[in-house]
N, C-alpha and C. Protein backbone atom coordinates (compact mmCIF):
# COMPACT_ATOMS: atom_id res chain seq x y z
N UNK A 1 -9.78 -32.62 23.11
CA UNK A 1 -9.73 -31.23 22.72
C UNK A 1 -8.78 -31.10 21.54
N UNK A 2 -9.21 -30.67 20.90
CA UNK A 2 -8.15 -30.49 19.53
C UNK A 2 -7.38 -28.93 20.00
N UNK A 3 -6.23 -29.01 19.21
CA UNK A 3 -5.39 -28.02 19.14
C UNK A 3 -4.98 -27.56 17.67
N UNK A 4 -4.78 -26.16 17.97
CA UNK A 4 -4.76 -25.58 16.75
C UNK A 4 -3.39 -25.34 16.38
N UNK A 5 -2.71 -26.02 15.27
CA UNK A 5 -1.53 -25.69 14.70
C UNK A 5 -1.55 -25.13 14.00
N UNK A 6 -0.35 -23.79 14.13
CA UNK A 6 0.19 -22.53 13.43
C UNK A 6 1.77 -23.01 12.80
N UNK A 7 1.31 -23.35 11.26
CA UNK A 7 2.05 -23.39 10.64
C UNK A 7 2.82 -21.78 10.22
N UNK A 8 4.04 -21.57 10.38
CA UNK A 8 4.85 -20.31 10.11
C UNK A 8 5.57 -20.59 8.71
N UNK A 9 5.49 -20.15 7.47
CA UNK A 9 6.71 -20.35 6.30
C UNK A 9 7.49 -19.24 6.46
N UNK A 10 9.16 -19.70 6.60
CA UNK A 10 10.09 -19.05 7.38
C UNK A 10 10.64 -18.26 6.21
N UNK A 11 10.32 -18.68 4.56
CA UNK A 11 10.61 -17.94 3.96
C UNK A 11 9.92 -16.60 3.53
N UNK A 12 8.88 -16.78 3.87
CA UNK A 12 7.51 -15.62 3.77
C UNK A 12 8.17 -14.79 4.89
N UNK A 13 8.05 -15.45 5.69
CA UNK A 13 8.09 -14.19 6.86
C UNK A 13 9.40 -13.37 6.95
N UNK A 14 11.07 -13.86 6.56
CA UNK A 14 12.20 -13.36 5.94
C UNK A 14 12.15 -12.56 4.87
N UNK A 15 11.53 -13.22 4.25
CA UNK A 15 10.78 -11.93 2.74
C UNK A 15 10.23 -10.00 3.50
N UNK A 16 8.96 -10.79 3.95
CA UNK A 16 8.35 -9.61 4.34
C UNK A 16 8.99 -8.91 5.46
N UNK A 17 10.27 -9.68 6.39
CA UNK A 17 10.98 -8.60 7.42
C UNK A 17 11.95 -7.98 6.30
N UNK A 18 12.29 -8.75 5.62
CA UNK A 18 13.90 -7.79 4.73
C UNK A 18 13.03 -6.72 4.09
N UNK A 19 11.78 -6.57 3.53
CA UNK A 19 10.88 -5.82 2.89
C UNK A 19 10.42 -4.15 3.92
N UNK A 20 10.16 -5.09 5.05
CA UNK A 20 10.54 -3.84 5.98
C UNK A 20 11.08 -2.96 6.48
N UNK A 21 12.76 -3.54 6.65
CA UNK A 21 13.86 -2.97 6.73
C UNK A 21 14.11 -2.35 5.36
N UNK A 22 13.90 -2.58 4.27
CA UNK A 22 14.42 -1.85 2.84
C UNK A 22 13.30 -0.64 2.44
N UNK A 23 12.23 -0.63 3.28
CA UNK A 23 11.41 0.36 3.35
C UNK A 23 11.44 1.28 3.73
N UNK A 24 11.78 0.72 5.81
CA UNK A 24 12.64 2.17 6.51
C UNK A 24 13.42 2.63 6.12
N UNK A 25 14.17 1.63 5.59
CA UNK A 25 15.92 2.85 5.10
C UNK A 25 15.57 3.38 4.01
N UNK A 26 14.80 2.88 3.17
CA UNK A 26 14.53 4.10 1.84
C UNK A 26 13.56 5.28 2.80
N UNK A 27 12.85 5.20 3.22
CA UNK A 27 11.81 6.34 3.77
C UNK A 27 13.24 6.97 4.89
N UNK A 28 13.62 6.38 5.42
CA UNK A 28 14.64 7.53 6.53
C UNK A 28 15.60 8.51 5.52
N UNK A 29 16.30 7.54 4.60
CA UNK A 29 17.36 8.20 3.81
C UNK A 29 16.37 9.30 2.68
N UNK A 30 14.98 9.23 2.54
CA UNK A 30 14.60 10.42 1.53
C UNK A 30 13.91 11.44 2.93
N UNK A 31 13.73 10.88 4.16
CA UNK A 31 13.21 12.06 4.75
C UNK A 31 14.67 13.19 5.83
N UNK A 32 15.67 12.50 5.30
CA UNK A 32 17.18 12.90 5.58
C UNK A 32 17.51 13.95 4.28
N UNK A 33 17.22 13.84 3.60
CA UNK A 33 17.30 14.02 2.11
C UNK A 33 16.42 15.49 1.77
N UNK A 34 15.23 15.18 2.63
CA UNK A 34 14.34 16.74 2.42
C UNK A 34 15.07 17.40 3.58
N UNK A 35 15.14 17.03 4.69
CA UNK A 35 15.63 18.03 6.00
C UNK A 35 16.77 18.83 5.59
N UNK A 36 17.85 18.09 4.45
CA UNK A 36 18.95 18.49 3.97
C UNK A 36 18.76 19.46 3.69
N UNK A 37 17.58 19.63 2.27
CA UNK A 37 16.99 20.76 1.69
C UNK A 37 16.51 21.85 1.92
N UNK A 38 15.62 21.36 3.14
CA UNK A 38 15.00 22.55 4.08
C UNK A 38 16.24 23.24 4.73
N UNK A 39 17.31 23.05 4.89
CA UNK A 39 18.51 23.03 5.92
C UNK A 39 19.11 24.62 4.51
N UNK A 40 19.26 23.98 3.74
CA UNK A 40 19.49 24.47 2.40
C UNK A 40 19.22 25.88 2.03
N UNK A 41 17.93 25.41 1.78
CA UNK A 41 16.88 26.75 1.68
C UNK A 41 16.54 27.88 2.26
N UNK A 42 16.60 27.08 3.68
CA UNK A 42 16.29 28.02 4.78
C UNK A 42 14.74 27.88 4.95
N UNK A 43 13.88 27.57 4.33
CA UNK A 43 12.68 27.22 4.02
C UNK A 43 12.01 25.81 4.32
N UNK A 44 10.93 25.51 4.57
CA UNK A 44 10.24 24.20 4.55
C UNK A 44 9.35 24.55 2.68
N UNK A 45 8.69 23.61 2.55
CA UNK A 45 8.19 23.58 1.46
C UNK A 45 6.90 24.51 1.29
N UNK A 46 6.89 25.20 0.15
CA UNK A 46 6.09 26.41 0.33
C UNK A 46 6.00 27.14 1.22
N UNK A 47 7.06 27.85 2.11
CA UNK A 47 7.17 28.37 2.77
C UNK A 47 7.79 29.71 2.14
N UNK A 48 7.43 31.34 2.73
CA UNK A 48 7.72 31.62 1.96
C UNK A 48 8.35 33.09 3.64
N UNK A 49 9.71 33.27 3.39
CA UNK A 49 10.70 34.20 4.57
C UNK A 49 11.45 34.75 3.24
N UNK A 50 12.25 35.78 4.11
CA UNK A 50 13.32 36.42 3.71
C UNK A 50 14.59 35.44 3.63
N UNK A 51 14.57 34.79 4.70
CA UNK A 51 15.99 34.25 4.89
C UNK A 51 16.27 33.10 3.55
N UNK A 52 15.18 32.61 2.84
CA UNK A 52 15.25 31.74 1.75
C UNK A 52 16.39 32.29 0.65
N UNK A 53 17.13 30.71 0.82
CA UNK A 53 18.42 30.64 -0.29
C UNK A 53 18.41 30.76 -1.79
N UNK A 54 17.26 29.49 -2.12
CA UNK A 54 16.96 29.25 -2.97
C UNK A 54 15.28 28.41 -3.37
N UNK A 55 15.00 27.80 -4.13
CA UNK A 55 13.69 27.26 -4.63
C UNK A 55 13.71 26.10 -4.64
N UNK A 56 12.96 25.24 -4.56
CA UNK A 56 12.37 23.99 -4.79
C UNK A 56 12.23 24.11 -6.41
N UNK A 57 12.65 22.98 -7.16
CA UNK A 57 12.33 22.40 -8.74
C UNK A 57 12.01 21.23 -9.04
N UNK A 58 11.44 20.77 -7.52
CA UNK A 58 10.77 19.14 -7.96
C UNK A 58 11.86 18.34 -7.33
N UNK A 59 11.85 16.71 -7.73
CA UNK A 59 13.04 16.15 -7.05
C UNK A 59 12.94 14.93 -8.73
N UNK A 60 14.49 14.15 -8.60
CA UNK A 60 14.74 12.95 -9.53
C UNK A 60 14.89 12.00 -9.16
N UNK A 61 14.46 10.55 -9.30
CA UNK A 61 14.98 8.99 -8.42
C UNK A 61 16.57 9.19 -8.95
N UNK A 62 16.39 8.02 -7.79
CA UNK A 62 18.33 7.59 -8.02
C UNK A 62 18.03 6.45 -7.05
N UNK A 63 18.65 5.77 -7.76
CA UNK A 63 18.80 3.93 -7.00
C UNK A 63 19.55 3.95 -6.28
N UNK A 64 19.53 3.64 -5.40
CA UNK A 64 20.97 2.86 -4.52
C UNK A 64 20.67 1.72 -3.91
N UNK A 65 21.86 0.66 -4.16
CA UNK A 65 21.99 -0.55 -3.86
C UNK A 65 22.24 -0.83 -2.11
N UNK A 66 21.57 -1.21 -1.55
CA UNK A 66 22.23 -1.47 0.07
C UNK A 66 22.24 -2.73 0.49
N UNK A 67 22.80 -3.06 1.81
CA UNK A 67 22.74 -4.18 1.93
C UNK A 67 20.99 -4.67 2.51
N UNK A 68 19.92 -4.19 2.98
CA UNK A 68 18.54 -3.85 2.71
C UNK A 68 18.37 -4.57 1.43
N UNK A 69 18.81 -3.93 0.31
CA UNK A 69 18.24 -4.26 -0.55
C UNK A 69 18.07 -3.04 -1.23
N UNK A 70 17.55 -2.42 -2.87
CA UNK A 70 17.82 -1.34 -3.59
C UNK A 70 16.70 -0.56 -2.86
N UNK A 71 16.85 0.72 -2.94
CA UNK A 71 16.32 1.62 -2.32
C UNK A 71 16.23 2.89 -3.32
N UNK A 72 15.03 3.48 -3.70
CA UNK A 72 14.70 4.36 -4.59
C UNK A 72 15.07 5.72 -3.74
N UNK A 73 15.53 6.51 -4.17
CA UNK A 73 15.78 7.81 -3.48
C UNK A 73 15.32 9.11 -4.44
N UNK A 74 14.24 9.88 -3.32
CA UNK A 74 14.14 10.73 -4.12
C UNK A 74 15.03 12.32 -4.33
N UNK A 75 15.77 12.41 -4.81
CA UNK A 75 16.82 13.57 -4.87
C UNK A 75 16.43 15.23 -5.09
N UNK A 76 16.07 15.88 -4.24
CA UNK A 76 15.77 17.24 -4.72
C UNK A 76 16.56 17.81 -5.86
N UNK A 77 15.82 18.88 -6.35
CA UNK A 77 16.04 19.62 -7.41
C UNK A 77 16.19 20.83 -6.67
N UNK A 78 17.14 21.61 -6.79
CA UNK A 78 17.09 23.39 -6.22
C UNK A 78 16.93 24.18 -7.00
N UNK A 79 16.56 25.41 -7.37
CA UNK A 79 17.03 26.43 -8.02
C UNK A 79 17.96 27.74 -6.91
N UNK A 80 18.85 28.22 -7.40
CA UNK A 80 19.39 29.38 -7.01
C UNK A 80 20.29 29.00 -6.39
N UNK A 81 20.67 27.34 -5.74
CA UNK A 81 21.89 27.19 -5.29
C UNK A 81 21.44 25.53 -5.25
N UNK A 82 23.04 24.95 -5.35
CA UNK A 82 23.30 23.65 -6.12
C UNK A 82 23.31 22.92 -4.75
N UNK A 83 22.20 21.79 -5.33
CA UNK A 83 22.37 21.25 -4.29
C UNK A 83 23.38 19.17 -3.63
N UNK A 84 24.35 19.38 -3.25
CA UNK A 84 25.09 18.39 -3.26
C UNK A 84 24.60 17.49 -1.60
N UNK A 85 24.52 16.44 -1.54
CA UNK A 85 24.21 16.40 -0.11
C UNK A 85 24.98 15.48 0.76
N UNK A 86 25.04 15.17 2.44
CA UNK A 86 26.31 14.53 2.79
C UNK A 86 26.04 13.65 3.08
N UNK A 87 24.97 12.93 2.31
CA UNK A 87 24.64 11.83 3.10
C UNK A 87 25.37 10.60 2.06
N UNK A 88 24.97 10.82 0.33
CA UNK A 88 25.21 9.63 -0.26
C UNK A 88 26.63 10.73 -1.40
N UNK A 89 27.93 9.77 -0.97
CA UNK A 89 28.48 10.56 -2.27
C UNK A 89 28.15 10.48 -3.66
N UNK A 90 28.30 12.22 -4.74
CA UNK A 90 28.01 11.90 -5.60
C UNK A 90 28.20 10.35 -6.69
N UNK A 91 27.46 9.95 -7.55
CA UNK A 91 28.04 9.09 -8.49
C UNK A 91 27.79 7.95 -7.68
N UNK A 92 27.67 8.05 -6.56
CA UNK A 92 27.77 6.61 -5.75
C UNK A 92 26.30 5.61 -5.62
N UNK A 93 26.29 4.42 -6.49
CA UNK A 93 25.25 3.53 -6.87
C UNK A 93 24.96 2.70 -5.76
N UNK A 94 26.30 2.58 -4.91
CA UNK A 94 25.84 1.24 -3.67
C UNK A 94 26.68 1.89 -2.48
N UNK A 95 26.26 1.22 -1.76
CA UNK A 95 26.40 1.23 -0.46
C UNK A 95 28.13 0.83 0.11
N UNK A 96 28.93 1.42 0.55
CA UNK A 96 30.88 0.98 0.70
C UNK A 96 30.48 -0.53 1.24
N UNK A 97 29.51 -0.84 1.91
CA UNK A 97 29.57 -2.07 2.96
C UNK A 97 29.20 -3.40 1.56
N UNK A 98 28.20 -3.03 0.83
CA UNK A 98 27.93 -4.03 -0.38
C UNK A 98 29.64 -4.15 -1.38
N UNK A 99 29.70 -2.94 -1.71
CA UNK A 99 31.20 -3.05 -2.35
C UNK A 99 32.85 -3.88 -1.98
N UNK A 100 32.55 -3.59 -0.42
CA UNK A 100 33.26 -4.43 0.05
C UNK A 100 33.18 -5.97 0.14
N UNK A 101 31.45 -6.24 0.13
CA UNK A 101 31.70 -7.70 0.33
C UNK A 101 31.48 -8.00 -1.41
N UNK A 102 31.39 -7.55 -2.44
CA UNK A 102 31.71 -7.75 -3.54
C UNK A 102 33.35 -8.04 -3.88
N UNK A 103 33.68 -6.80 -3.46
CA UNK A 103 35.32 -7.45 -3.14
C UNK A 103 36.20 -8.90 -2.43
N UNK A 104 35.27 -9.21 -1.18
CA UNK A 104 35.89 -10.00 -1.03
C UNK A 104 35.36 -11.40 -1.45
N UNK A 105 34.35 -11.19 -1.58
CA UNK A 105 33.92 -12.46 -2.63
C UNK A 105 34.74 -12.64 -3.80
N UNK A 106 35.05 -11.69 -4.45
CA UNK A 106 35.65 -12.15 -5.74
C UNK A 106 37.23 -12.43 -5.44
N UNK A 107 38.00 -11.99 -4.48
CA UNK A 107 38.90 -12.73 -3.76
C UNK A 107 38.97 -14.02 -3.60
N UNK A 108 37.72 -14.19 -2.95
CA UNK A 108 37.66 -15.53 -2.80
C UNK A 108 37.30 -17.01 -3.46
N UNK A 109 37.21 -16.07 -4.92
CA UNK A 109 37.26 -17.07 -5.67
C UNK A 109 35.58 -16.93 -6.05
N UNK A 110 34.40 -16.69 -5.61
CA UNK A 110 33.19 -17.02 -5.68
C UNK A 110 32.90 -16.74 -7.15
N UNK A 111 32.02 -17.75 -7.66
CA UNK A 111 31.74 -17.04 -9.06
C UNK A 111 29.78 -17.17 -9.18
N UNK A 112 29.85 -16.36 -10.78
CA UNK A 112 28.19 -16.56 -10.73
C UNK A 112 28.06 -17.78 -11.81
């Protein structure tokens, strides 16, 4: 009887799990990102109450570096009130946990 061998390449399959994980966290952190907005507004999208703050003006990317891997974020646009949010501080390109081990790498001497 022959048997069937299942060859696995361990680097394929590390590829496509880190690919996964850098997917969820970009999709969680932009659907964190609209709730913010809606939170904001008072509104869901095209929605249209009294209690509304302000408007929707589209949204802009913004990169951020994680330990995942870079993650595209899409950033709302408001009109009628500014919108800052608490998830990523302004100006901030990476992630404190990447920065740190940038730090201690270069402590430690590591070079490129």
């Amino acid at each position: 009887m022959s048997e069937k061998i299942v060859q696995l390449n361990e680097e394929v399959i590390k590829g496509q799990l880190k690919e996964l994980v850098r997917g969820s966290v970009e999709e969680t952190l932009n659907e964190l990102l609209e709730a913010e907005a809606e939170k904001l507004t008072q509104a869901a999208r095209y929605e249209r109450n009294e209690q509304r703050q302000g408007y929707r003006s589209g949204h802009y990317n913004r990169n951020l570096t994680t330990t995942s891997g870079d993650v595209t974020l899409k950033m709302p646009k408001l009109k009628g009130i500014s919108f800052e949010t608490a998830i990523i501080e302004r100006y901030r390109r990476r992630e404190s946990s990447v920065e740190e081990a940038l730090i201690e790498m270069y402590l430690a001497g590591v070079s490129v």
